[in-house]
Every structure is written in structure tokens, then in C-alpha cells.
Protein backbone atom coordinates (compact mmCIF):
# COMPACT_ATOMS: atom_id res chain seq x y z
CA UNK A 1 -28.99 14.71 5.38
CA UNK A 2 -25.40 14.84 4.05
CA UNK A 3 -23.55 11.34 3.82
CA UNK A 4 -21.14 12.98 6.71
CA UNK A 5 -24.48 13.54 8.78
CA UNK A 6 -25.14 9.86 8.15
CA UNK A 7 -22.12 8.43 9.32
CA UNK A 8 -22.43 10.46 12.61
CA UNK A 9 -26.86 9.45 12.91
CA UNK A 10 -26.44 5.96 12.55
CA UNK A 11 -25.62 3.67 15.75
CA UNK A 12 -23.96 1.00 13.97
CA UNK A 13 -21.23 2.94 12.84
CA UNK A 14 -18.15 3.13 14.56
CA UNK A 15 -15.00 4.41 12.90
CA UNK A 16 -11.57 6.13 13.35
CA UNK A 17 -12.13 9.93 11.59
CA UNK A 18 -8.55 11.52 11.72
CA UNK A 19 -9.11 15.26 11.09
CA UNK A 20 -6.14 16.86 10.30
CA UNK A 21 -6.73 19.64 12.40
CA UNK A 22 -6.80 17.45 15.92
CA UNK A 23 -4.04 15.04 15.04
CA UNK A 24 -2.12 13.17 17.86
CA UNK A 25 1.80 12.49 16.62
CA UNK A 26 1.92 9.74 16.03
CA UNK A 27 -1.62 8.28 16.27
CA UNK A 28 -1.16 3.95 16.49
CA UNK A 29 -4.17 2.62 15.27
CA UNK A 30 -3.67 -1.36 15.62
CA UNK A 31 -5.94 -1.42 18.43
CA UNK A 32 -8.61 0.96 16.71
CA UNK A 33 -9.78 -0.77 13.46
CA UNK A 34 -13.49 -2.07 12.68
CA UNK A 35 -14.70 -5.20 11.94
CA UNK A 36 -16.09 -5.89 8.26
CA UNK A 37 -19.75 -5.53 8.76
CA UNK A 38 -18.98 -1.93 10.00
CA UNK A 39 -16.29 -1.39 7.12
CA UNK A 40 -19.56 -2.10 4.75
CA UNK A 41 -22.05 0.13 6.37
CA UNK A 42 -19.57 2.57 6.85
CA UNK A 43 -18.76 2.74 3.03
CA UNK A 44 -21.76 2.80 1.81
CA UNK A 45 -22.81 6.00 3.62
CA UNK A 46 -18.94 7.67 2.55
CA UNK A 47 -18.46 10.90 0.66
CA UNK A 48 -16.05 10.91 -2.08
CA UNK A 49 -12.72 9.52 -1.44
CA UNK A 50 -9.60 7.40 -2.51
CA UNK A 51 -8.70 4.06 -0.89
CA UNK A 52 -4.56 3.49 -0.31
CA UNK A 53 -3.37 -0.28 0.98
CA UNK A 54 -0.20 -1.72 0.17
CA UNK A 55 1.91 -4.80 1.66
CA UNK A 56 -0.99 -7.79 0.95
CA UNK A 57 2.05 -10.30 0.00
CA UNK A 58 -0.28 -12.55 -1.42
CA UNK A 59 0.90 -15.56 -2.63
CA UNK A 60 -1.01 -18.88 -3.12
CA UNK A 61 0.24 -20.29 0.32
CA UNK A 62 -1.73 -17.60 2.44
CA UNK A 63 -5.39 -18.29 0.67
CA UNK A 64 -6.65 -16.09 3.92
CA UNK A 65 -5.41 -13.46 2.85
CA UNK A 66 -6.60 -13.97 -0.73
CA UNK A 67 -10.07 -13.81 0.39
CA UNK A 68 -9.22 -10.84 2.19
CA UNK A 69 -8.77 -8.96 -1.22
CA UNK A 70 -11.48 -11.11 -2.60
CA UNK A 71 -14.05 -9.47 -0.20
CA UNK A 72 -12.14 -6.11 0.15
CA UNK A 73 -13.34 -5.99 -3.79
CA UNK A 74 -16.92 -6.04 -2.92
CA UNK A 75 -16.38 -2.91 -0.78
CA UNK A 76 -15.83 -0.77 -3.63
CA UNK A 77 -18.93 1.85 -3.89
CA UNK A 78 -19.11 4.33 -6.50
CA UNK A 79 -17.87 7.12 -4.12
CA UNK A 80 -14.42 5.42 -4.48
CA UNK A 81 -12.61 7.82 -6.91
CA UNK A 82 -9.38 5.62 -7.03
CA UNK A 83 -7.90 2.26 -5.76
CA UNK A 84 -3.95 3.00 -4.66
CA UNK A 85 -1.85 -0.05 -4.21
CA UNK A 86 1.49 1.14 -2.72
CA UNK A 87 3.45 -2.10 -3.09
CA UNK A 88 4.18 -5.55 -2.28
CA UNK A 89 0.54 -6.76 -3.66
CA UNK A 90 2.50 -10.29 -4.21
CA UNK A 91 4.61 -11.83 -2.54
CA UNK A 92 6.92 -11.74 -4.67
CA UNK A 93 7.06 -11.82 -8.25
CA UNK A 94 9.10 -13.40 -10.83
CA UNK A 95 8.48 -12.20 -14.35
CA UNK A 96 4.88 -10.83 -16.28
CA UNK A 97 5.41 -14.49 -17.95
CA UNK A 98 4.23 -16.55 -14.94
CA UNK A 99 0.76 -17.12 -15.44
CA UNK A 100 0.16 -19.63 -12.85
CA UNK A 101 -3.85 -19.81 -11.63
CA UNK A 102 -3.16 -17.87 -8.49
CA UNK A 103 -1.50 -14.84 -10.62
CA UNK A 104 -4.38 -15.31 -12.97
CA UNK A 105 -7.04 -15.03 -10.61
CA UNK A 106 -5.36 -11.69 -8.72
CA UNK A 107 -5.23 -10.20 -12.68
CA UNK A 108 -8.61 -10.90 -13.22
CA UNK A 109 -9.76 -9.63 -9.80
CA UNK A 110 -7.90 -6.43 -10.29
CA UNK A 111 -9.72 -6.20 -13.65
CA UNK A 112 -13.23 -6.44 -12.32
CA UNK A 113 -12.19 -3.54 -9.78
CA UNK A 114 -10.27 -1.70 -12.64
CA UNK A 115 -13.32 -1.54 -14.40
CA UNK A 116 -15.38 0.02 -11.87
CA UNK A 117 -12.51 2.75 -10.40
CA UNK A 118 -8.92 3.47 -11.63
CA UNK A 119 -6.43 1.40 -9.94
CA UNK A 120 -2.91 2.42 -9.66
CA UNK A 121 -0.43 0.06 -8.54
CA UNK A 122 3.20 0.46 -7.51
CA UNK A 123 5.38 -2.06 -7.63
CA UNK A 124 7.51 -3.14 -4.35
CA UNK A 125 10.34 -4.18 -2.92
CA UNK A 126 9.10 -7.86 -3.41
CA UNK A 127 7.43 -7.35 -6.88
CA UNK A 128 9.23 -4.87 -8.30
CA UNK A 129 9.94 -6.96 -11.70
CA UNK A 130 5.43 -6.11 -12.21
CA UNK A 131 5.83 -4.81 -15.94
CA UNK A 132 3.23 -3.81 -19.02
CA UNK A 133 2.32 -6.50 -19.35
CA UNK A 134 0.86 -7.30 -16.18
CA UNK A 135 -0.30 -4.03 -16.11
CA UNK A 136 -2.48 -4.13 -19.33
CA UNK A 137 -4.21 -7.72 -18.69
CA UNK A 138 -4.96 -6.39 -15.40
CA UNK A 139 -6.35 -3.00 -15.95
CA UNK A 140 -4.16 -1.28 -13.62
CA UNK A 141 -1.81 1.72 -14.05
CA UNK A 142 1.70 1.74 -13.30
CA UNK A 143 3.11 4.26 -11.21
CA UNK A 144 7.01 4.87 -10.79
CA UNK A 145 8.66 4.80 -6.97
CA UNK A 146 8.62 7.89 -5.57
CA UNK A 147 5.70 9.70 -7.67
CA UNK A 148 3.33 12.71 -6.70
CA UNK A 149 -0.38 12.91 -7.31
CA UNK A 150 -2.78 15.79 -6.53
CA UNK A 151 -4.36 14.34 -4.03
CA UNK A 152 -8.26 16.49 -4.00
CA UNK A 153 -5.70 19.93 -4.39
CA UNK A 154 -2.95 18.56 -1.89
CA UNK A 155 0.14 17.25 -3.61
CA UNK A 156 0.96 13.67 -2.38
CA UNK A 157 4.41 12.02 -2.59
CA UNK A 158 3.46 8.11 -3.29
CA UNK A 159 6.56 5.79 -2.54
CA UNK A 160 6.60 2.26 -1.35
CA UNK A 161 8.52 3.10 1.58
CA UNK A 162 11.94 1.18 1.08
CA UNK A 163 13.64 4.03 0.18
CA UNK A 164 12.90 6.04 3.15
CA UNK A 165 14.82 3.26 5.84
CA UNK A 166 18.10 4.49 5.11
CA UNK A 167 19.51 2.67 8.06
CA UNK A 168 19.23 -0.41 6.90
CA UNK A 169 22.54 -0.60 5.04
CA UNK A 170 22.20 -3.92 4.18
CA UNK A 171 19.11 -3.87 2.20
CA UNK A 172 20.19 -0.66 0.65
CA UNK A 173 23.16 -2.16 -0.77
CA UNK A 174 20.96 -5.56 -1.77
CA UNK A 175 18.48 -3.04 -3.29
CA UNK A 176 20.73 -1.50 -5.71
CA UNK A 177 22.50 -4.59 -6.78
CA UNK A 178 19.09 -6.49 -7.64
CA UNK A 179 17.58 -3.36 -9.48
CA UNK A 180 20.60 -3.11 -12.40
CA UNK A 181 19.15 -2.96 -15.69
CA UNK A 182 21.86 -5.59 -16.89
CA UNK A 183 21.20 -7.74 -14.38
CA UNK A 184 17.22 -7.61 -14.49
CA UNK A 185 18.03 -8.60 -17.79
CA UNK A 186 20.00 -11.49 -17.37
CA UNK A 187 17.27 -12.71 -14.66
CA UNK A 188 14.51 -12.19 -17.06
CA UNK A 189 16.01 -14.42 -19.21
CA UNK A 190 16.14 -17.47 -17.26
CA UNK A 191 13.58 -20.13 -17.12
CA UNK A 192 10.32 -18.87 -15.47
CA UNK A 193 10.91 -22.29 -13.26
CA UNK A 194 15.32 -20.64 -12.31
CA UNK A 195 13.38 -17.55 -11.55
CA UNK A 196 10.92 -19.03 -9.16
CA UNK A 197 13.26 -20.68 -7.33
CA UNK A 198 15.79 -17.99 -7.05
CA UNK A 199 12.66 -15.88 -6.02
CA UNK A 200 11.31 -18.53 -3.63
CA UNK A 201 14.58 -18.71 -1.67
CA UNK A 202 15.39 -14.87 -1.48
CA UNK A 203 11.75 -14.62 0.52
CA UNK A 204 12.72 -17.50 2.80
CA UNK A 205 15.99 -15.31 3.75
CA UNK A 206 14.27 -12.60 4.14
CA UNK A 207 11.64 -14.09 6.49
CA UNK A 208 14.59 -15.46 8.44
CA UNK A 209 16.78 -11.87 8.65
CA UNK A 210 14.15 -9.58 9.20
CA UNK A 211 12.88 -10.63 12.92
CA UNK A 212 16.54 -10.16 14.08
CA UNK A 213 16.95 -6.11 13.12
CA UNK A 214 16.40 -3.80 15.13
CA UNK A 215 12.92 -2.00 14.53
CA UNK A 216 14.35 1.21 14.35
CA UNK A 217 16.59 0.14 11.40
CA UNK A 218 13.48 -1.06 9.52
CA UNK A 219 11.67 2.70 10.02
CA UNK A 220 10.85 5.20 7.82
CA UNK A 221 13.42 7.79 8.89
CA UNK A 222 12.72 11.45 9.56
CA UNK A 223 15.70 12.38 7.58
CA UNK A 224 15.01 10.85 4.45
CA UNK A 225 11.16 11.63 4.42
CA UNK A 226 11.87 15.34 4.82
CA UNK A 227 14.27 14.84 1.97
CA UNK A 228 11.96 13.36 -0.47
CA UNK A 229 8.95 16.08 0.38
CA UNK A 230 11.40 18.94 -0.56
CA UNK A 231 12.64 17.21 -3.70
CA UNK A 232 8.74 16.98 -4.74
CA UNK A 233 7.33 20.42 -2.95
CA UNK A 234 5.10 18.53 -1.29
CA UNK A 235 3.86 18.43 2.64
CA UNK A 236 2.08 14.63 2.64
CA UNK A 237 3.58 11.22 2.05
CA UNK A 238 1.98 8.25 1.64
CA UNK A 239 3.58 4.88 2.42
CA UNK A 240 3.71 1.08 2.88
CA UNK A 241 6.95 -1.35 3.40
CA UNK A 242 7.25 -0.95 7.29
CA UNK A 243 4.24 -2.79 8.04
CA UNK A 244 3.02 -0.39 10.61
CA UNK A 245 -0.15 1.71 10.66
CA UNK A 246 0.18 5.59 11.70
CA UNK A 247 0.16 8.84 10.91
CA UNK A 248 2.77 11.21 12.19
CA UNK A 249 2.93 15.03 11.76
CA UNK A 250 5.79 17.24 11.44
CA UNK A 251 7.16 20.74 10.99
CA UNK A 252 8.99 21.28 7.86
CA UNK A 253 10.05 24.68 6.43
CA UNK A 254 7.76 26.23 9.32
CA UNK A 255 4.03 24.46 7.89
CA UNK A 256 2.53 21.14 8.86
CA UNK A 257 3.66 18.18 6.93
CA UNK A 258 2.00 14.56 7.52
CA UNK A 259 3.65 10.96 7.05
CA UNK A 260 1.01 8.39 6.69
CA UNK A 261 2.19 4.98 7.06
CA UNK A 262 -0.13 1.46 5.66
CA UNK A 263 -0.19 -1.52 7.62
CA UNK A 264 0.89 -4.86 6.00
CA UNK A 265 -2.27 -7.62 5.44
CA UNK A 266 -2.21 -10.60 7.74
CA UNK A 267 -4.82 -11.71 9.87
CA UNK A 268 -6.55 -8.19 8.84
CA UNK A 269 -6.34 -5.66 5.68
CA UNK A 270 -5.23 -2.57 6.35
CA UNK A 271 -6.93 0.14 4.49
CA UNK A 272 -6.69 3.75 4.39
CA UNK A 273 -9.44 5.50 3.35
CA UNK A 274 -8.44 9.85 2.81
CA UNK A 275 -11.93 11.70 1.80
CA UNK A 276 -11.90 14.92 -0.06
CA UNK A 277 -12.68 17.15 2.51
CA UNK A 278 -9.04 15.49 3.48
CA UNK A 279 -9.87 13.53 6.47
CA UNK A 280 -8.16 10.27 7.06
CA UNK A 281 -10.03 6.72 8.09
CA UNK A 282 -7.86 3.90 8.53
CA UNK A 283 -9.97 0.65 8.79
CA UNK A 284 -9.32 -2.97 8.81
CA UNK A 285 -11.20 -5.76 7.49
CA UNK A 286 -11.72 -8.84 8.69
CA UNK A 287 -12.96 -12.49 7.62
């Protein structure tokens, strides 16, 4: 019996299988995710496939959501081909130089996981200052913001996702002030402690602006996506930063083309899980 065959045999096994050939657009999964003794059973009985999550904001104030990625870890099987992290895996992040024992334990977690499967990790909007040096302690691999990856013979665009809201003016214009060379460099050469706090209050005025724009202004628009695929040839993008969970399929250039958006981590971790035979599972786990 194939693992496939498995999945289907065994009662305890309940899952979302998106097949691209019987998509829904858009498909809103929030309602439709598993609880983590299913997540387990469910991986273990998996054919290959490569796990995407993005948007943890972890951060030593939210310790649930710490054990979230602590357990997530333990899910790994050796069917995983790759770990992607699209994003925003801390809160935010100050400099490669702050070793604090939260940072230190997310480094040496990602290095127990980096040892089993390559881990690729994007930095965000929030922690886009994640450097080499992080990088190297941690085992991970760097990826630049938008990339493309041959995804099991399907070229993938990879972004965060910030770039593609193009109607939110204001963060646009914040966006390419912050990410200056010159002035990176000036930051990075303040005190770690300057840094923090300059850091600590740019998240606080964030959390305070975001609830009041419009949700339409904080979308990926259609636009922009289309944009990026044609710049990069490709008919798939993969995404985090809007904190919502769905896939969405298009025309472009008359052939199919899929968005697939993450979900952020809160009370649950969002994971997408795309299999080789390019089916989609997106899961949650849960304490």
C-alpha cells in the first residue's frame, strides 16, 4: 500500500488535500485545519514533500507560540525534503549581534532541524536586518525577497509578501526609507540596547496602525502578483505577510497560475505542506 493509499485507509486521518485540478478560487481554510495529533499521524504516513510557514513573530513575550515551533520541530519526518520560512520568523529583529537566550534558543532549534532537512529562511518585513551571521550559527540558508525555486519541476516565485500590497502607500514609502544601505548602516552601528528600543517602539506603532486600514489595502494585489510571475516566468507564488490562509487561482497569459497565501502563527501554526505529485495540504497545529 502506497503512503497516499494510507492516508486515505486510515480512520484517524482527516486532512485538507487541495488538488490542483478541483480548486475552488479562493479556497479559505481557517475553519478547515487539524488538530496536532492528526498533523502527526498524518505526517508520518506523507509522501515526499516541502513544508512552507512564515509570519511566527516570535518573540520572548508570546512563549505560546514558542512552543508552537518547539513541537512543530518534532513533526519533521524524513519525507520532508525542505523547511521554507517565508518571513517574519521574529518579531522583529535588531542586529545578528543580539544574542539574548530567546534568540539563542530559536538558533539552536533551527540547527537541530537544519541538520535533519535544509532550511531556507527569508527574511521579513519585521526581521529583515537577519544576516550571515545568523544564518551560519543557525544552519539555515538565506534566500533574497522575491526568489524562484524549482519547486518538484514547477518554478515557484518565493517572496514575503510585502511587496505585493501596493496599496498601502504608507508602508511602501516606510519600506524604502528603512531598507537604505546608508541608513542600515548607521542603525547597525548603534548600541544593540538604541537598536532594541528603536525596534521595540516601531512594533508597538505598528500594532496600533494596522487594525485601522482597510483590509483591502493590506492584500496581496492582483496587479502586482501578475507582475512579479511574468518578471520570473513563473505560474505559482508562494507567500506570507497578509496573515491570511488561501489559495487563489488565476488566468494569466491564457494558463492557470496559483497564489498561495500562509497564515500568520497565533493561537495555531499555519503550515503548508505542497507534495511532489503537487498537491497542497494546509494544516494547523495546535498546543
Amino acid at each position: 500500500m502506497s503512503s497516499s493509499d494510507k492516508r486515505s485507509a486510515d480512520p484517524r486521518i482527516s486532512t485538507l488535500l487541495i488538488n490542483q485540478e478541483n480548486l475552488t478560487t479562493p479556497v479559505d481554510i481557517s475553519s478547515l485545519f487539524l488538530n496536532n495529533l492528526l498533523i502527526q499521524i498524518m505526517m508520518h504516513y506523507m509522501d515526499n514533500h516541502t513544508i512552507f510557514i512564515s509570519d511566527l513573530h516570535l518573540c520572548s513575550t508570546a512563549p505560546e507560540v514558542t512552543k508552537l515551533f518547539l513541537q512543530f520541530a518534532q513533526t519533521i519526518t524524513p519525507e520532508t525534503d525542505a523547511l521554507y520560512i517565508l518571513g517574519d520568523l521574529f518579531q522583529f529583529w535588531a542586529g545578528d549581534d543580539n544574542r539574548s537566550p530567546f534568540n539563542e534558543q530559536i538558533k539552536d532549534l533551527l540547527k537541530k532541524i537544519s541538520g535533519k532537512i535544509p532550511v531556507y529562511l527569508m527574511p521579513g518585513n519585521r526581521d529583515f536586518l537577519l544576516g550571515e551571521v545568523f544564518a551560519k550559527e543557525s544552519g539555515c540558508i538565506l534566500l533574497a525577497d522575491p526568489c524562484a525555486i524549482n519547486l518538484y519541476g514547477k518554478t515557484t516565485l518565493l517572496t514575503h509578501g510585502d511587496i505585493l500590497c501596493t496599496k498601502d502607500i504608507k508602508y511602501r514609502m516606510f519600506r524604502s526609507f528603512i531598507r537604505i544601505p546608508y541608513g542600515i548602516k548607521i542603525f547597525m552601528n548603534l548600541p544593540l540596547g538604541v537598536r532594541l528600543w528603536i525596534a521595540n517602539n516601531m512594533q508597538k506603532y505598528s500594532s496600533k496602525t494596522k487594525p485601522l486600514k482597510n483590509k483591502n489595502i493590506l492584500a496581496a494585489q492582483p496587479e502586482a502578483t501578475k507582475k512579479l510571475l511574468t518578471k520570473f516566468n513563473s505560474k505559482q507564488i508562494i507567500h506570507g505577510h497578509t496573515h491570511i490562509a488561501e489559495i487563489e487561482e488565476f488566468v494569466m497569459d491564457a494558463e492557470r497560475a496559483r497564489r498561495i497565501s500562509l497564515g500568520e502563527w497565533d493561537k495555531q501554526a499555519d503550515i503548508l505542506i505542497y507534495h511532489d505529485s503537487h498537491d497542497l495540504e494546509l494544516n494547523s497545529l495546535t498546543l
